[in-house]
Protein backbone atom coordinates (compact mmCIF):
# COMPACT_ATOMS: atom_id res chain seq x y z
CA UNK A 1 37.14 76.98 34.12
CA UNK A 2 38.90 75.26 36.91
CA UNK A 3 36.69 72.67 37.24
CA UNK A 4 33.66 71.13 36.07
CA UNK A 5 31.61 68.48 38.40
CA UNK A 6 28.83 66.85 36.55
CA UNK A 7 26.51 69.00 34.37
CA UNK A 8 26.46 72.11 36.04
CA UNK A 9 28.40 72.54 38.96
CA UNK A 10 31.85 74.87 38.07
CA UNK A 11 34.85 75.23 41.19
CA UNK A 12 36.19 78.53 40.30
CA UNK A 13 39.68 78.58 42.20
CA UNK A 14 39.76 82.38 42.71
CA UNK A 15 43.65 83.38 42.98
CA UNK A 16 45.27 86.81 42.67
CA UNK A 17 44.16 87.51 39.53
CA UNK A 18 40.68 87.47 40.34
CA UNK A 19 40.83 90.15 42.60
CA UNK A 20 42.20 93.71 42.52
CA UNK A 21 45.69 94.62 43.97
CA UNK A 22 45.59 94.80 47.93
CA UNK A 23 42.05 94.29 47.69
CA UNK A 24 39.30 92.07 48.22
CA UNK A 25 37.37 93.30 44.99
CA UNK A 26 36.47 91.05 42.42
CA UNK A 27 38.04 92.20 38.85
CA UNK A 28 35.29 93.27 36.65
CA UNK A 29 36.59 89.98 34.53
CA UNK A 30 35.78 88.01 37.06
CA UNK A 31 32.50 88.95 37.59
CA UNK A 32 31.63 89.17 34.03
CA UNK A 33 32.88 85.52 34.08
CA UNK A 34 30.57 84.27 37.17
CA UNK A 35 27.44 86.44 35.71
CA UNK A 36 27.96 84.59 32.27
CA UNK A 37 28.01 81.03 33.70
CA UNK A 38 25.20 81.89 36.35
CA UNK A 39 23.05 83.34 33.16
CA UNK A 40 24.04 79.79 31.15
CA UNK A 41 22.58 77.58 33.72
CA UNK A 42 25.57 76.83 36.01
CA UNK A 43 26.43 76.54 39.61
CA UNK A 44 29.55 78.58 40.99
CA UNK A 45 31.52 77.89 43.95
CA UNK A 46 34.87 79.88 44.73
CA UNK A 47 37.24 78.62 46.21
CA UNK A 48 39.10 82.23 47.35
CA UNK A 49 42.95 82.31 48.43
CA UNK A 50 42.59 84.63 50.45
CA UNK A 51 40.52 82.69 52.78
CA UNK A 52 42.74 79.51 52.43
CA UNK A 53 45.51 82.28 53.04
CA UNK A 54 43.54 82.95 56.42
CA UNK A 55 43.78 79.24 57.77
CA UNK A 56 47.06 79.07 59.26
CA UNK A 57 46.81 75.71 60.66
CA UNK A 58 46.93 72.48 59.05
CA UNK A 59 43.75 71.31 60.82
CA UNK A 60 42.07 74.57 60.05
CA UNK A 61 42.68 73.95 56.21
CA UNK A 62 41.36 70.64 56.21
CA UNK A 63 37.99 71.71 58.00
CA UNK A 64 38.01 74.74 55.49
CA UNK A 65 38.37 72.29 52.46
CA UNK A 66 36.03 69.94 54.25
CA UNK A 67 33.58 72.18 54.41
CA UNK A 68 33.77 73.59 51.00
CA UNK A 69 33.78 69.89 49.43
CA UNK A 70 30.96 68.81 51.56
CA UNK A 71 28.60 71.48 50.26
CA UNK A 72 29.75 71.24 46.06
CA UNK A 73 28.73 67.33 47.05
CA UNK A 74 25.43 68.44 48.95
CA UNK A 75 24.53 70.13 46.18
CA UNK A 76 25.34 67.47 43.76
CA UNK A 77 23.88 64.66 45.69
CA UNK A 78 20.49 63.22 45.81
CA UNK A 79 17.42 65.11 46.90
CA UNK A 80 17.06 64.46 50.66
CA UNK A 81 20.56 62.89 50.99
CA UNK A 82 21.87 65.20 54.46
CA UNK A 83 18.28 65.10 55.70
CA UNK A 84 18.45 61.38 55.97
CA UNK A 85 22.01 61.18 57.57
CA UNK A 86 24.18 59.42 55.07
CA UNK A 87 27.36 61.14 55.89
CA UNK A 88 29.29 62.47 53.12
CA UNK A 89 32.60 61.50 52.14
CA UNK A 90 35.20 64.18 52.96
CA UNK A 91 33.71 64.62 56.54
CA UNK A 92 34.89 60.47 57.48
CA UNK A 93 37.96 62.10 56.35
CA UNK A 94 37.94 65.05 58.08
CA UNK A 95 37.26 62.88 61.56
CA UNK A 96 39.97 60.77 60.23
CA UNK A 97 42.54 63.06 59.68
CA UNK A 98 41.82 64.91 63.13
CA UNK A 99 41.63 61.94 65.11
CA UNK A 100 44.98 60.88 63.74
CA UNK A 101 46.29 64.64 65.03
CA UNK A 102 44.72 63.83 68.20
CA UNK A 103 46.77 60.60 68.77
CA UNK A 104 49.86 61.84 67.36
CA UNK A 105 49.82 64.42 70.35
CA UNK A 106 48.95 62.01 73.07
């Protein structure tokens, strides 16, 4: 496992080796490996190169990691949390790091 949040959240960061050459097909490993954890009781999330491969900016990579992290926290939060418009962390950083961009090119 790549990582384990809490109880039962997994980040599966899928590279390569999770996928079959020059493809986007999951190796049968793989999705032996994401069955077995879904039938124990966990969450998944993939994080999948090939999509971070896709983002060929800096800022696009931050809202692509922003938006990953801000939905493994959603789902780890409190019941109700989004509805009642606490902001979650990595999106003060994503309007911080963008703002910064902003006045770098002014």
């Amino acid at each position: 496992l790549d990582m384990v949040i809490g109880d039962r959240m997994i980040v599966e960061i899928d590279g390569p080796s999770h996928f079959y050459k020059d493809t986007n097909s999951r190796t049968a490993s793989s999705l032996m490996k994401n069955m077995l954890l879904t039938a124990m009781g966990f969450h998944v999330r993939h994080l999948n190169y090939q999509e971070w491969a896709q983002c060929g900016t800096p800022e696009k990579r931050t809202l692509y990691c922003s938006t990953f992290w801000r939905d493994v926290l959603a789902s780890q939060g409190p019941a109700g949390q989004e509805e009642a418009g606490q902001p979650l962390p990595l999106v003060d950083i994503l309007e911080l790091v963008t703002s910064l961009r902003a006045d770098g090119d002014a």
